[in-house]
Structures are given as structure tokens and as C-alpha cells.
C-alpha atoms as a PDB file:
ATOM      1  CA  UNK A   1     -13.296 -18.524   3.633  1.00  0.00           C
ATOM      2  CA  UNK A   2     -11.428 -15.704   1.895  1.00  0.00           C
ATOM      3  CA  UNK A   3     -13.669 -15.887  -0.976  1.00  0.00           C
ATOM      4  CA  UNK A   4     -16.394 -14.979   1.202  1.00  0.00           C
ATOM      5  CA  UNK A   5     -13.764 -12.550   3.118  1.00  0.00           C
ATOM      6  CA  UNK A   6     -13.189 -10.626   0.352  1.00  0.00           C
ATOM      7  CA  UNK A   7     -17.067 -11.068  -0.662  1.00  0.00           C
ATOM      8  CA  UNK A   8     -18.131  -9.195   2.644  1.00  0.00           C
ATOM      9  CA  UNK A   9     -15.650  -6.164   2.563  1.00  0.00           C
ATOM     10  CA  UNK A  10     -16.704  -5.418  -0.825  1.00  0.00           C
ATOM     11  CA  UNK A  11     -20.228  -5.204   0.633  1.00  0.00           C
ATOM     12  CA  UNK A  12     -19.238  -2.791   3.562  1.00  0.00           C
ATOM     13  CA  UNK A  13     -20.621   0.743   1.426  1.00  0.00           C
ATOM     14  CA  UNK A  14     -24.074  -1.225   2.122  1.00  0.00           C
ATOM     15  CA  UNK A  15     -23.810  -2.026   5.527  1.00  0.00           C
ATOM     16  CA  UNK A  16     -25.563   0.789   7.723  1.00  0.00           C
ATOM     17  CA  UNK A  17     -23.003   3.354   9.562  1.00  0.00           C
ATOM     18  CA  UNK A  18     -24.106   2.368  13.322  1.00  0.00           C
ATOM     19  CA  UNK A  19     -23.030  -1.355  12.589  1.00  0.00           C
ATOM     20  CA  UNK A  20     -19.607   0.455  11.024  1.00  0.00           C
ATOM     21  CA  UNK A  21     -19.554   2.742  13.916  1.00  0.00           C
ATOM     22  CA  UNK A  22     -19.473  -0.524  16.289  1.00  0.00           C
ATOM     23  CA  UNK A  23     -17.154  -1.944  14.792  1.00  0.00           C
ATOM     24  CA  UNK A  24     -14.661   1.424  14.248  1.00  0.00           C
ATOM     25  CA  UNK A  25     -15.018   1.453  18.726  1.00  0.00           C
ATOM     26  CA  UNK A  26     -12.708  -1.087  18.652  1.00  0.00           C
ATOM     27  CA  UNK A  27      -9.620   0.336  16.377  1.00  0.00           C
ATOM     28  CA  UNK A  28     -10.786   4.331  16.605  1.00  0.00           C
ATOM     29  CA  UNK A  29      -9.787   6.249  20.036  1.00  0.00           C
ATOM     30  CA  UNK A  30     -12.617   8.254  19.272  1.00  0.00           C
ATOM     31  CA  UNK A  31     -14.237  11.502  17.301  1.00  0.00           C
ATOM     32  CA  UNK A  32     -12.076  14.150  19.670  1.00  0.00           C
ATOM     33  CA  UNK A  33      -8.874  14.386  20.881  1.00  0.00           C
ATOM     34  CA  UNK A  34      -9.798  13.931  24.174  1.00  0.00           C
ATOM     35  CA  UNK A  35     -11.110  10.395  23.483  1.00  0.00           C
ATOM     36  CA  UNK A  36      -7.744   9.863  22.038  1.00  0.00           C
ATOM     37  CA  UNK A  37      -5.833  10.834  25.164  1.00  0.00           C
ATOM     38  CA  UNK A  38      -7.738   9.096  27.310  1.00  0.00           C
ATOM     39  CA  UNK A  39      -6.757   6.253  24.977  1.00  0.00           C
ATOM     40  CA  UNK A  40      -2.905   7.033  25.288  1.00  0.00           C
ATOM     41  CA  UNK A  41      -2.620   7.235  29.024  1.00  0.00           C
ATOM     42  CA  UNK A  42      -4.445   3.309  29.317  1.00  0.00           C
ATOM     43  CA  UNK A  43      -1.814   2.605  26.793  1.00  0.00           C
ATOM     44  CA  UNK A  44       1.173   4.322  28.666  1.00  0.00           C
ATOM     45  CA  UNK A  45       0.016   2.741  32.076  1.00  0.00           C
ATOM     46  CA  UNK A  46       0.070  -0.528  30.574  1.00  0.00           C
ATOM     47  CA  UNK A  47       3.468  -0.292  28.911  1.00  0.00           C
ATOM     48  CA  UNK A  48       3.464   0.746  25.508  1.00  0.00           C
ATOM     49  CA  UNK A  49       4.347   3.948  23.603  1.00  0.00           C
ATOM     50  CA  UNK A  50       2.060   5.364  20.821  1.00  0.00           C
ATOM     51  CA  UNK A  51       1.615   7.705  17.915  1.00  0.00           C
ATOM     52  CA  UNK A  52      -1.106   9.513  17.380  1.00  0.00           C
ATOM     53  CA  UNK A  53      -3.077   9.860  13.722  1.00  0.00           C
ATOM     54  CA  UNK A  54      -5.494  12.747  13.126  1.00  0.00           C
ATOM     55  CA  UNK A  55      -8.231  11.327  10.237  1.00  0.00           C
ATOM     56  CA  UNK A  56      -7.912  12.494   6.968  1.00  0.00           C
ATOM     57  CA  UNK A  57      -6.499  12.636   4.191  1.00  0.00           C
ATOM     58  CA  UNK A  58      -6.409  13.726   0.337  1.00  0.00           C
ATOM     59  CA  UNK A  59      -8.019  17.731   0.899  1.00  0.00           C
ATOM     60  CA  UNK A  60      -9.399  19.311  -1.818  1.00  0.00           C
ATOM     61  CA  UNK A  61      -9.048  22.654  -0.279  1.00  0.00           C
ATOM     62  CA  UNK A  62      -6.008  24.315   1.513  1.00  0.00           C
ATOM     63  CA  UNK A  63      -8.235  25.171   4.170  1.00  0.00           C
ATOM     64  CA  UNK A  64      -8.556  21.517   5.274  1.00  0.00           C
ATOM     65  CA  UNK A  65      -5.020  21.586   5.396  1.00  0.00           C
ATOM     66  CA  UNK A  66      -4.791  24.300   7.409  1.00  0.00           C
ATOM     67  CA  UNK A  67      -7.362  23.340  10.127  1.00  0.00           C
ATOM     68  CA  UNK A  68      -5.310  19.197  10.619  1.00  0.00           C
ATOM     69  CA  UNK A  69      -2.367  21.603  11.066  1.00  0.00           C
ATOM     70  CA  UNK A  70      -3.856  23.359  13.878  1.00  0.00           C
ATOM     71  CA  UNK A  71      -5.304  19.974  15.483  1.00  0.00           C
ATOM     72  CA  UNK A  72      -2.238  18.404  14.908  1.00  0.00           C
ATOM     73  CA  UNK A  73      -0.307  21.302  16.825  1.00  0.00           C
ATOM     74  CA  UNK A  74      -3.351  21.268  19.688  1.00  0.00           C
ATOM     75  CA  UNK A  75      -2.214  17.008  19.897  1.00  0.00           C
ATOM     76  CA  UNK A  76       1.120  17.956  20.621  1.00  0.00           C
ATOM     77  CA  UNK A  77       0.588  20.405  23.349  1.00  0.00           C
ATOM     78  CA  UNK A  78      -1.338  17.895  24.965  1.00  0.00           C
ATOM     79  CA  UNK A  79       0.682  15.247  24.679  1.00  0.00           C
ATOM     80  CA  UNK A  80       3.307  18.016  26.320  1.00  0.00           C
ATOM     81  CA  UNK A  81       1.095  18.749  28.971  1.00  0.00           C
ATOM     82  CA  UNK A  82      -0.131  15.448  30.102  1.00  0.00           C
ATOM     83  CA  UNK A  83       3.540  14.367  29.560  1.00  0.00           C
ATOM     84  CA  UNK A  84       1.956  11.299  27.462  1.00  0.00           C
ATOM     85  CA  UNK A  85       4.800   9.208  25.724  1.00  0.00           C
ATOM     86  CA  UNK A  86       3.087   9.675  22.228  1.00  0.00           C
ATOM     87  CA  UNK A  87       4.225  11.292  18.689  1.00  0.00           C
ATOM     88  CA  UNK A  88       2.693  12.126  15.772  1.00  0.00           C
ATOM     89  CA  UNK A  89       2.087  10.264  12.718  1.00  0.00           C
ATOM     90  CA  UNK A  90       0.784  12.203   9.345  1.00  0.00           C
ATOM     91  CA  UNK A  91      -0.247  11.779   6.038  1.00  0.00           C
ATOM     92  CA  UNK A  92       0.815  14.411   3.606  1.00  0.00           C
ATOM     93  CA  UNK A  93      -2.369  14.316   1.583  1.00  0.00           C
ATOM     94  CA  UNK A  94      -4.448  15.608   4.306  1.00  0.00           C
ATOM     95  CA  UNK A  95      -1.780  18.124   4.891  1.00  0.00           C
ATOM     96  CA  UNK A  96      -1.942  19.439   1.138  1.00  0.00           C
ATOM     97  CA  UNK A  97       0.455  17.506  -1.416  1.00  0.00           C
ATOM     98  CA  UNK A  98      -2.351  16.985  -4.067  1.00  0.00           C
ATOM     99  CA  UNK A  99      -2.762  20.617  -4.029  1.00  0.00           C
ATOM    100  CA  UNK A 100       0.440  22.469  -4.248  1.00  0.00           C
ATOM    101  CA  UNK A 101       3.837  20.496  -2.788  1.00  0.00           C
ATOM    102  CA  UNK A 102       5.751  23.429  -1.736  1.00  0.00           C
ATOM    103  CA  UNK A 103       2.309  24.481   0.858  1.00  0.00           C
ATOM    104  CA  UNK A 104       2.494  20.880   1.770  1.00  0.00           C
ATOM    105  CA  UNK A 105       6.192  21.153   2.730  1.00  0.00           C
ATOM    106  CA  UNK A 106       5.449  24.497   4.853  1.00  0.00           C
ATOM    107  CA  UNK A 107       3.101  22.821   6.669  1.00  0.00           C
ATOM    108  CA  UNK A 108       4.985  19.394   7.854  1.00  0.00           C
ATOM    109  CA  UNK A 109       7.759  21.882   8.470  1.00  0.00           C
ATOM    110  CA  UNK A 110       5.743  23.977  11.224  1.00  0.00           C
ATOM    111  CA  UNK A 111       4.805  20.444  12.359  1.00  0.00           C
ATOM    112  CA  UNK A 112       8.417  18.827  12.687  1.00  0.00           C
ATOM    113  CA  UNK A 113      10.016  22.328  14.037  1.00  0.00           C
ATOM    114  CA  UNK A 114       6.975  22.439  17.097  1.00  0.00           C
ATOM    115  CA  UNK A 115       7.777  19.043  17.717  1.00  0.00           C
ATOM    116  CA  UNK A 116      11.237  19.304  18.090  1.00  0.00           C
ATOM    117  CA  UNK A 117      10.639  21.740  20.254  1.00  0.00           C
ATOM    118  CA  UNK A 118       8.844  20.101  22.576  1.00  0.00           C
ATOM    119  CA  UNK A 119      11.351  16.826  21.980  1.00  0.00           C
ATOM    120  CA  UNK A 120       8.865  15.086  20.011  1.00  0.00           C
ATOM    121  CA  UNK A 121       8.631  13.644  16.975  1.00  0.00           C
ATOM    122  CA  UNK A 122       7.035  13.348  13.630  1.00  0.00           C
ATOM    123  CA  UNK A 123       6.098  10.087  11.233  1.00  0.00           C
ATOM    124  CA  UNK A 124       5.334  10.498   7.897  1.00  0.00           C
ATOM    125  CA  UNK A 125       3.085   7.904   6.633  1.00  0.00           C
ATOM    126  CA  UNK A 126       2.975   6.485   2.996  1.00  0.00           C
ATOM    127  CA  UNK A 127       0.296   6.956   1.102  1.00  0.00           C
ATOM    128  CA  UNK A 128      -0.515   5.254  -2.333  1.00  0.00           C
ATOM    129  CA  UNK A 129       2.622   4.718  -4.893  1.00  0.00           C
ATOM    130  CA  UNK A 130       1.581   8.207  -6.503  1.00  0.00           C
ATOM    131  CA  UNK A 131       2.862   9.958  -3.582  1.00  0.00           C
ATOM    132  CA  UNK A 132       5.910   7.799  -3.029  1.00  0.00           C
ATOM    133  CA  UNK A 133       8.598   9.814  -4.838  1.00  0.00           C
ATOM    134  CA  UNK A 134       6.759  13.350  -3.549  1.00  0.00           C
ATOM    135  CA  UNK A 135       6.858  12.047   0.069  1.00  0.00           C
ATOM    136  CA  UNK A 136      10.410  10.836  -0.033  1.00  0.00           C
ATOM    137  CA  UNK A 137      11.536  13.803  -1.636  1.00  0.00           C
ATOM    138  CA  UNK A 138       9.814  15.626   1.324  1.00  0.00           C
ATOM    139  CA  UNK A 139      12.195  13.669   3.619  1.00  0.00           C
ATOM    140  CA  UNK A 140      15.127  13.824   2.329  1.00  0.00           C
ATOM    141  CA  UNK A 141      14.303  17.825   1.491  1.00  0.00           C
ATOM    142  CA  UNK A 142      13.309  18.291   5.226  1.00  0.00           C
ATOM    143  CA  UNK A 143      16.297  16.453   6.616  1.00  0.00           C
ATOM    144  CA  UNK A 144      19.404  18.596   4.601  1.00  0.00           C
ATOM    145  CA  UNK A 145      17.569  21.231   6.611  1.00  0.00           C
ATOM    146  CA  UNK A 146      18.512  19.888   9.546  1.00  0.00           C
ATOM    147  CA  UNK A 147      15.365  18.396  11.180  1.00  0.00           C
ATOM    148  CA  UNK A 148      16.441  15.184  13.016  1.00  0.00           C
ATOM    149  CA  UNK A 149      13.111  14.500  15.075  1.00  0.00           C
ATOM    150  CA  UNK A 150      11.373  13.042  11.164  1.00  0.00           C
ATOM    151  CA  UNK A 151      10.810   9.827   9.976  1.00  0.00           C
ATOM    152  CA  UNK A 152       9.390   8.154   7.068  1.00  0.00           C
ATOM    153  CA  UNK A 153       7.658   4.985   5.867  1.00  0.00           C
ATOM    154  CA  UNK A 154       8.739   2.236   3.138  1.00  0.00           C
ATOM    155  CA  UNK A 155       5.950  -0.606   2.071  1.00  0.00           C
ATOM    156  CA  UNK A 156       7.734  -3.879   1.418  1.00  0.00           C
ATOM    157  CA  UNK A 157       5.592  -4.820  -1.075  1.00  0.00           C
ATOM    158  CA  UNK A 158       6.498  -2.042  -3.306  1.00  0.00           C
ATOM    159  CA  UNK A 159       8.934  -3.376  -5.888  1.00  0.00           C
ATOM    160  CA  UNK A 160      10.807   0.044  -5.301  1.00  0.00           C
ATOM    161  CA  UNK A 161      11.304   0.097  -1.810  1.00  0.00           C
ATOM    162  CA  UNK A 162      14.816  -1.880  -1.489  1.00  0.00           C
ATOM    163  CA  UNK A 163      15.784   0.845  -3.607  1.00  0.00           C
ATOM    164  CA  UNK A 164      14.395   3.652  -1.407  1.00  0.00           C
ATOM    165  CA  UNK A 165      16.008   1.950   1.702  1.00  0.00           C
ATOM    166  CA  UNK A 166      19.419   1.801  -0.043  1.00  0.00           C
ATOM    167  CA  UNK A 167      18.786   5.742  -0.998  1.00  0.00           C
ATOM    168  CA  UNK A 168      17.583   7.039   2.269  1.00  0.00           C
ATOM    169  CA  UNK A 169      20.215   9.813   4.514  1.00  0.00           C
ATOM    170  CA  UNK A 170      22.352   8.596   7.088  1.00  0.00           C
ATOM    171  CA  UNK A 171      20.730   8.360  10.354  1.00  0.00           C
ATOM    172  CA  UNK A 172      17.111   7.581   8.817  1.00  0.00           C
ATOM    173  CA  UNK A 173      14.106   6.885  11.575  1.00  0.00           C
ATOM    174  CA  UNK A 174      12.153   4.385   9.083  1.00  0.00           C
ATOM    175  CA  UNK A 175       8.977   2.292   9.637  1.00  0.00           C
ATOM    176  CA  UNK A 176       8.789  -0.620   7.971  1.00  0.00           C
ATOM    177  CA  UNK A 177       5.126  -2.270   6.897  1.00  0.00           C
ATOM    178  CA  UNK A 178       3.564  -4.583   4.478  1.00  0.00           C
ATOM    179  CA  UNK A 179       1.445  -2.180   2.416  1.00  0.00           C
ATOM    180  CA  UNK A 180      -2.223  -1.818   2.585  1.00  0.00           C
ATOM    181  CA  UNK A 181      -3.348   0.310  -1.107  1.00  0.00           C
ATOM    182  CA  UNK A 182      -4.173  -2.013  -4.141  1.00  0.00           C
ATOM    183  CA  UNK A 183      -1.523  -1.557  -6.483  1.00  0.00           C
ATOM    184  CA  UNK A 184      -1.068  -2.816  -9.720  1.00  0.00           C
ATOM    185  CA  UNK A 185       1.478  -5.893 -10.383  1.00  0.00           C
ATOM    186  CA  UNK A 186       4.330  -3.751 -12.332  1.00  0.00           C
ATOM    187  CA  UNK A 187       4.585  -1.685  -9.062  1.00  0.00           C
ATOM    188  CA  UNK A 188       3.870  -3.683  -6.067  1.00  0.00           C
ATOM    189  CA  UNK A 189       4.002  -7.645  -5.190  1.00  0.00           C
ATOM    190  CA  UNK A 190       0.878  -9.043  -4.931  1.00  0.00           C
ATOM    191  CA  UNK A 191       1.540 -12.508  -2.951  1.00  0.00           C
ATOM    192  CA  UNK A 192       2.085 -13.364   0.320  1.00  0.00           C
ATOM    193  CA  UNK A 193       4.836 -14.968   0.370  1.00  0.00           C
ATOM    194  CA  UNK A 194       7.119 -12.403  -1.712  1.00  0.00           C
ATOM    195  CA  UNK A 195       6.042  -9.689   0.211  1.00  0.00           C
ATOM    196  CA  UNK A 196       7.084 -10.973   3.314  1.00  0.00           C
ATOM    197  CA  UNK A 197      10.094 -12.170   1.760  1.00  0.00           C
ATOM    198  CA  UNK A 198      11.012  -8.570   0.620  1.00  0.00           C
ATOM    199  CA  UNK A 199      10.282  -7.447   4.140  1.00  0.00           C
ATOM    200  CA  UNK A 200      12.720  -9.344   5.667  1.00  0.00           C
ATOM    201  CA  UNK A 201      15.095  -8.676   2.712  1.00  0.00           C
ATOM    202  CA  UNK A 202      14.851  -4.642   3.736  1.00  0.00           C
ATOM    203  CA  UNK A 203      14.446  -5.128   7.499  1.00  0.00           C
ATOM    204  CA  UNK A 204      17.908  -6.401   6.962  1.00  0.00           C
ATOM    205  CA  UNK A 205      18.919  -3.658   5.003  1.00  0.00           C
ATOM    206  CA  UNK A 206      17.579  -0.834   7.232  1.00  0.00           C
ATOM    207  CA  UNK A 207      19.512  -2.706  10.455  1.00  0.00           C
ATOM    208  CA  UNK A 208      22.689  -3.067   8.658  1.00  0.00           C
ATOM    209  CA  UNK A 209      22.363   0.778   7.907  1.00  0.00           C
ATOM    210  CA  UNK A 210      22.150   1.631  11.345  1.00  0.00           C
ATOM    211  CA  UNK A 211      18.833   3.176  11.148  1.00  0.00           C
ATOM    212  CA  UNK A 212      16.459   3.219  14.083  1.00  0.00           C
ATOM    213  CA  UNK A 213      13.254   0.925  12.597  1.00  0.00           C
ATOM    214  CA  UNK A 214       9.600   0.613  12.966  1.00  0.00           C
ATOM    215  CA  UNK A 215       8.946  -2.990  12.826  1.00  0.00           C
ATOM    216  CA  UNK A 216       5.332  -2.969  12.217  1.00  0.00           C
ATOM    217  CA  UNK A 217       3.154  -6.152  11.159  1.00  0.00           C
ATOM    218  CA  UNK A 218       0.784  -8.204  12.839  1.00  0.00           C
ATOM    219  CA  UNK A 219       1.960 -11.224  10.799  1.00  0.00           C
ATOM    220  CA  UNK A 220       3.866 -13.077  13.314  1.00  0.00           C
ATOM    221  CA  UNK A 221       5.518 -14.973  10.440  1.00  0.00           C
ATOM    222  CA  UNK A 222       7.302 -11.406  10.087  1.00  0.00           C
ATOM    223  CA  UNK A 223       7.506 -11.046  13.907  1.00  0.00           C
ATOM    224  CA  UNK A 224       9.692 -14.099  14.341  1.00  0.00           C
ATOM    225  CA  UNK A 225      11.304 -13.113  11.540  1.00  0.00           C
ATOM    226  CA  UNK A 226      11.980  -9.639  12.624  1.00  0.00           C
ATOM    227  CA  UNK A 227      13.506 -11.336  16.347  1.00  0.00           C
ATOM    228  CA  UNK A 228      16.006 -13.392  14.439  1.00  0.00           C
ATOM    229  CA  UNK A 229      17.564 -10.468  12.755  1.00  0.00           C
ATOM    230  CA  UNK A 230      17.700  -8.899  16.256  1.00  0.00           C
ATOM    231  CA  UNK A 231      19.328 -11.567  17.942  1.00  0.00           C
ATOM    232  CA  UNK A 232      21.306 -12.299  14.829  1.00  0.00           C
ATOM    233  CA  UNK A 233      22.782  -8.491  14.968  1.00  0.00           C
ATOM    234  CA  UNK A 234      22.462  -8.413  18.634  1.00  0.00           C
ATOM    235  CA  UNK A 235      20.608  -5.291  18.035  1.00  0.00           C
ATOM    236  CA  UNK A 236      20.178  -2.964  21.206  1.00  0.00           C
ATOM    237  CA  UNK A 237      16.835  -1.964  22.102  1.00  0.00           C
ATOM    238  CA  UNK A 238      16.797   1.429  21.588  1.00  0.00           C
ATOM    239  CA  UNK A 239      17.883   0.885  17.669  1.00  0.00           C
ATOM    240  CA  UNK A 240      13.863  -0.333  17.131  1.00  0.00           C
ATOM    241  CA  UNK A 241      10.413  -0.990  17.963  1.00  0.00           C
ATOM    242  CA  UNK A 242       7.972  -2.841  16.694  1.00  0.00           C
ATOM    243  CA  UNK A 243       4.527  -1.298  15.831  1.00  0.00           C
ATOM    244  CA  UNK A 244       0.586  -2.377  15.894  1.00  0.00           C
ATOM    245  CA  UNK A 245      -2.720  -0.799  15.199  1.00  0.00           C
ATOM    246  CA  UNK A 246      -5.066  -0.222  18.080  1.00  0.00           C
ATOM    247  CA  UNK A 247      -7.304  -2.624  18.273  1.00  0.00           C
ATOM    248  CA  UNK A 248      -5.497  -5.655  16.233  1.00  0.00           C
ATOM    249  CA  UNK A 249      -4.141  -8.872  17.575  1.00  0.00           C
ATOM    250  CA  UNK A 250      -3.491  -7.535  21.051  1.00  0.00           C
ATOM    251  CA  UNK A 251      -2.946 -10.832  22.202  1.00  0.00           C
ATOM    252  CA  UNK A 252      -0.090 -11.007  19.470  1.00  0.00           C
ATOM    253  CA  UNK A 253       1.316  -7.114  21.338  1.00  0.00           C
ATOM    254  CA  UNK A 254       0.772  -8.097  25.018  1.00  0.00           C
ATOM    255  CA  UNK A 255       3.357 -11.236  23.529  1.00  0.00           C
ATOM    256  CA  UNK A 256       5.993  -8.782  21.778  1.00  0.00           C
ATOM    257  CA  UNK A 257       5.586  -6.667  24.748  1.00  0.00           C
ATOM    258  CA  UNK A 258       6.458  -9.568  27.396  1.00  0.00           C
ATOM    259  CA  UNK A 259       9.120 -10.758  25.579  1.00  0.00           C
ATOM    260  CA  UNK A 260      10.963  -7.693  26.272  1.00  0.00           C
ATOM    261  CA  UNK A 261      10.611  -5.550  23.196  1.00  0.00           C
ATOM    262  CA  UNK A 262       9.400  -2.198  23.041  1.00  0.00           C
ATOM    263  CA  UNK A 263       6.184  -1.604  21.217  1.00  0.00           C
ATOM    264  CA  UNK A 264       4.362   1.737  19.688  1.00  0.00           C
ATOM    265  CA  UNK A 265       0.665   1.490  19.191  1.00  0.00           C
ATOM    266  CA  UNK A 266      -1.169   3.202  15.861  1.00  0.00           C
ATOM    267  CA  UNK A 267      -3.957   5.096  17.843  1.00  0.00           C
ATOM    268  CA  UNK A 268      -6.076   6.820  14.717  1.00  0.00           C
ATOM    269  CA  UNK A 269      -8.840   9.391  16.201  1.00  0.00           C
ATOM    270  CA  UNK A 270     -11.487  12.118  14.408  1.00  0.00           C
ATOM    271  CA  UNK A 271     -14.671  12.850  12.939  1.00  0.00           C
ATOM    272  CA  UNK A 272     -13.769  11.715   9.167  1.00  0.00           C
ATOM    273  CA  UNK A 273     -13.833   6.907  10.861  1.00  0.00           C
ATOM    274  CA  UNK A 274     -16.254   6.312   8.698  1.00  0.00           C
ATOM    275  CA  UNK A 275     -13.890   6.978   5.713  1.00  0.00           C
ATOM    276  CA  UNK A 276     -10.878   5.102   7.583  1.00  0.00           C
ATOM    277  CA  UNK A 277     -13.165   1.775   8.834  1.00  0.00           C
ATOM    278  CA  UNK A 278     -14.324   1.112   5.649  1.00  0.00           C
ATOM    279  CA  UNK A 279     -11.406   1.872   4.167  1.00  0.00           C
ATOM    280  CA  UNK A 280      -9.298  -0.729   6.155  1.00  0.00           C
ATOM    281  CA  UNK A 281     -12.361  -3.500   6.071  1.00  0.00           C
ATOM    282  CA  UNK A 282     -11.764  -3.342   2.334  1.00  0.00           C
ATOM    283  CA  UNK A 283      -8.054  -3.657   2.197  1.00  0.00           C
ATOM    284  CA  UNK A 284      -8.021  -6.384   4.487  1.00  0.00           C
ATOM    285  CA  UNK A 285     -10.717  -8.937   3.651  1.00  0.00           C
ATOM    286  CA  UNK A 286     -10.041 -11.040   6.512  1.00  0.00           C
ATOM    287  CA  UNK A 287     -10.661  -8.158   9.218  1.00  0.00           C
ATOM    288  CA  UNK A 288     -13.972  -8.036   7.551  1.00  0.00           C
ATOM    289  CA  UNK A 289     -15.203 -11.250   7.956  1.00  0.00           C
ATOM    290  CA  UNK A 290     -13.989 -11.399  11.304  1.00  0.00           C
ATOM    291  CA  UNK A 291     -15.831  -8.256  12.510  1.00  0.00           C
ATOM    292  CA  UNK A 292     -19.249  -9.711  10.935  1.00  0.00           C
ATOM    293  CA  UNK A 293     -18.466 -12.743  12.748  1.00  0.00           C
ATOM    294  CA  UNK A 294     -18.354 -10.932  16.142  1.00  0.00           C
ATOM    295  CA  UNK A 295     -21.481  -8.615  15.384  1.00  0.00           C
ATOM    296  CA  UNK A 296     -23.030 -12.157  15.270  1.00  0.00           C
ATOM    297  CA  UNK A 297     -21.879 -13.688  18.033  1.00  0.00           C
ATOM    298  CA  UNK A 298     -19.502 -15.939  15.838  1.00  0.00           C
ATOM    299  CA  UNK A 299     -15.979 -14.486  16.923  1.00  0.00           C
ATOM    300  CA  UNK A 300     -13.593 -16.542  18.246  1.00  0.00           C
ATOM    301  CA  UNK A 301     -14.046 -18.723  21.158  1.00  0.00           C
ATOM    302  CA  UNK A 302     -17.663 -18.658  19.985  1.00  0.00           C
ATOM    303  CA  UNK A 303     -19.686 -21.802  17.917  1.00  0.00           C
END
């Protein structure tokens, strides 16, 4: 089954957009920000928090940049207005680190500043193990300046990342995940196993710290995992959260959620899913075959 998994996401650039459109419904709010909000208040209403992603990333142009500034800055007002518990999540690509670092910094800094204006806050993500050190650097740069209301992201299956946890400043908002970009062996582990051992190894790490984490996996091996440390450190509630795409396992997040644990939802919106869907069918094999499945009437529950 993962052989032909892995056969069907490399495939995908074949498969015609309105069949990846249908299945993008399901983990996309939607190509406006008003599709996304509508989004975050069934969210909110049912109990969970949420962070919002603008699609994009790696500009070629500072322009680009400049125009996911502005719709980044439009989500927040929003998210003021309807009084929506949301933040912002961002990747520093689309926001100009390919092109010159120091325009990049100027514009997560307008970002971060608005938001802490508004008492919001800003995530941001990791990219690929070329931007590692640049976004890091970013972090650490932006926090000696005195911007609390930022956060950044380690990959556990980085061989770096215990490192980066151990190096982080004092009082560091930090998500934790898996890792999604195909890296090669001397800079990332490649099974399983390992990875989620070096998850738990730095989930560990980042609680004894006293950082405020972002559990997020939908690897309930990791989940149970991550719920032993809390009990184990009798970790308060408001030192973490755990963290889920829309759209995957929500049976897995209704279960988190009932158990008494708070829980931020991924919600990803804009004109550029086409990019994104195929993008995360080929990173995760087995979300690919399980979408073709369901366009076939083969999901689960189904013969």
C-alpha cells in the first residue's frame, strides 16, 4: 500500500486541477479571506483556536512581498474586528528572505509590531533546512528587540534541532512538528521511528525550558506521547497546545479536544492551493492515496 501511496502522489502534476481543487475543499478555507473567516468562527464556536496562513511562499519579486504584507495586515484587522480567537502564521519566503534578508526582517517586523498591537500574535513557520539558520536568526534578532508576541518552529526530524531548542532565548513560544520537506540523510532523519523518537526527546527539552509549546502531529503515537510528558511535569494548560491542519484526522482533534486540552487549528487560505495541495499530496504519500480513495467512493467506511 505505500508503494502504491507514494506511486499516486508522484502522479498528482497529471491529475486535472478540478479533481485537485476537490480535494484542496477539504484542507483550504478558501481563495479569499472571507472564506477563511467564515472558517474561523465554525472553528471558534466549536471550541478550538486557530492560526491563520496566507498561501505563498518563495517570491521572486519584492512586490509579492509587499502585497502578503498588506493581506496579512487586512487578516489581522479582521480577526480584530470580528474578535475571532485566531493568529497569524507566516513563512518568510513569501515575505522576501530569498531576496534580500534585511527587507525580509522589515517586513515580519511591521507584522509582529501590528500584532502586538492588537494583542495578537505571530508564528513563524519553517521552511526547508536552507532557511533554518536565516529564520532562527530572524527570531532571535526580532526578540533582543523586544517583541514578545513571536514564535518560531523546530522540525524534529532535523538532526539540528535539539541543538536549536537548547539555543533558543528565554521565554521562547515554539511549535514543535515532524517535518514535511525531503531532506537529505546528513541533515534530517529519514525513519519513522527516530523521528518520533527525537520529537519526544525535544518536546522534553522545550517543557523543561519553560517554553510555551505547539504540540503539533497527527501521529497519535506522538499524541500519547506528548500527554505523558504533561502529566509527567504536571504541566498547566496554558504552558501548551497542541496543533492540527484543517481538514486532517478530525476525529483524532475532536479526541484531544474532549480530553481537555486546548487545540489550535492550521487554517491555510488564497489563490496560490493549487501550489500548496499538491505540494502536501506529495510529501505525504499516504494523504494521497487516501484522497483517490474517497474521489472513488473507496474512503473509509466504504468497500
Amino acid at each position: 500500500m505505500a508503494v502504491l501511496n507514494y506511486l499516486i502522489s508522484r502522479s498528482l502534476p497529471l491529475v486535472p486541477r478540478p479533481v485537485v481543487k476537490a480535494f484542496s475543499r477539504r484542507y483550504i478555507a478558501g481563495d479569499s479571506l472571507e472564506d477563511a473567516v467564515r472558517v474561523l468562527r465554525e472553528l471558534n464556536g466549536a471550541g478550538y483556536m486557530a492560526t491563520l496562513d496566507v498561501l505563498g511562499e518563495a517570491v521572486d519579486r519584492h512586490a509579492m512581498a509587499e502585497s502578503a504584507v498588506k493581506e496579512y495586515l487586512r487578516a489581522l484587522r479582521l480577526i480584530r474586528d470580528e474578535r475571532l480567537d485566531s493568529n497569524i502564521s507566516i513563512k518568510l519566503t513569501q515575505l522576501g528572505l530569498k531576496l534580500d534578508i534585511d527587507f525580509c526582517l522589515e517586513n515580519v517586523r511591521a507584522l509582529v509590531r501590528t500584532a502586538g498591537e492588537q494583542g495578537n500574535f505571530v508564528r513563524m513557520d519553517m521552511e526547508d533546512s536552507s532557511c533554518t539558520t536565516d529564520t532562527l536568526d530572524l527570531y532571535e534578532r526580532l526578540r533582543r528587540e523586544g517583541l514578545d508576541n513571536i514564535g518560531v518552529v523546530l522540525q524534529a526530524c532535523l538532526r539540528r534541532s535539539l541543538k536549536d531548542a537548547r539555543a533558543l532565548p528565554e521565554r521562547s513560544n515554539v511549535r514543535l512538528c515532524k517535518g514535511i520537506y525531503l531532506e537529505p540523510r546528513a541533515i534530517a532523519y529519514r525513519q519513522r521511528g527516530v523521528v518520533n523518537k527525537n520529537y519526544v526527546r525535544i518536546l522534553g527539552e522545550l517543557m523543561d525550558r519553560g517554553f510555551y509549546v505547539g504540540i503539533a502531529t497527527h501521529d497519535e503515537d506522538l499524541v500519547w506521547e506528548a500527554m505523558r510528558l504533561i502529566d509527567q511535569k504536571h504541566l498547566p494548560r496554558d504552558r501548551y497546545e497542541f496543533q492540527m491542519l484543517l481538514g486532517v484526522d478530525e476525529e483524532l482533534r475532536g479526541l484531544i479536544r474532549r480530553a481537555g486540552h486546548r487545540l489550535r487549528v492550521y487554517v491555510p487560505y488564497g489563490p496560490h492551493w493549487y501550489a500548496y495541495s499538491l505540494r502536501r499530496l506529495k510529501e505525504n504519500p499516504s494523504i494521497a492515496g487516501y484522497v483517490v480513495a474517497n474521489l472513488f467512493g473507496r474512503g473509509p467506511g466504504t468497500s
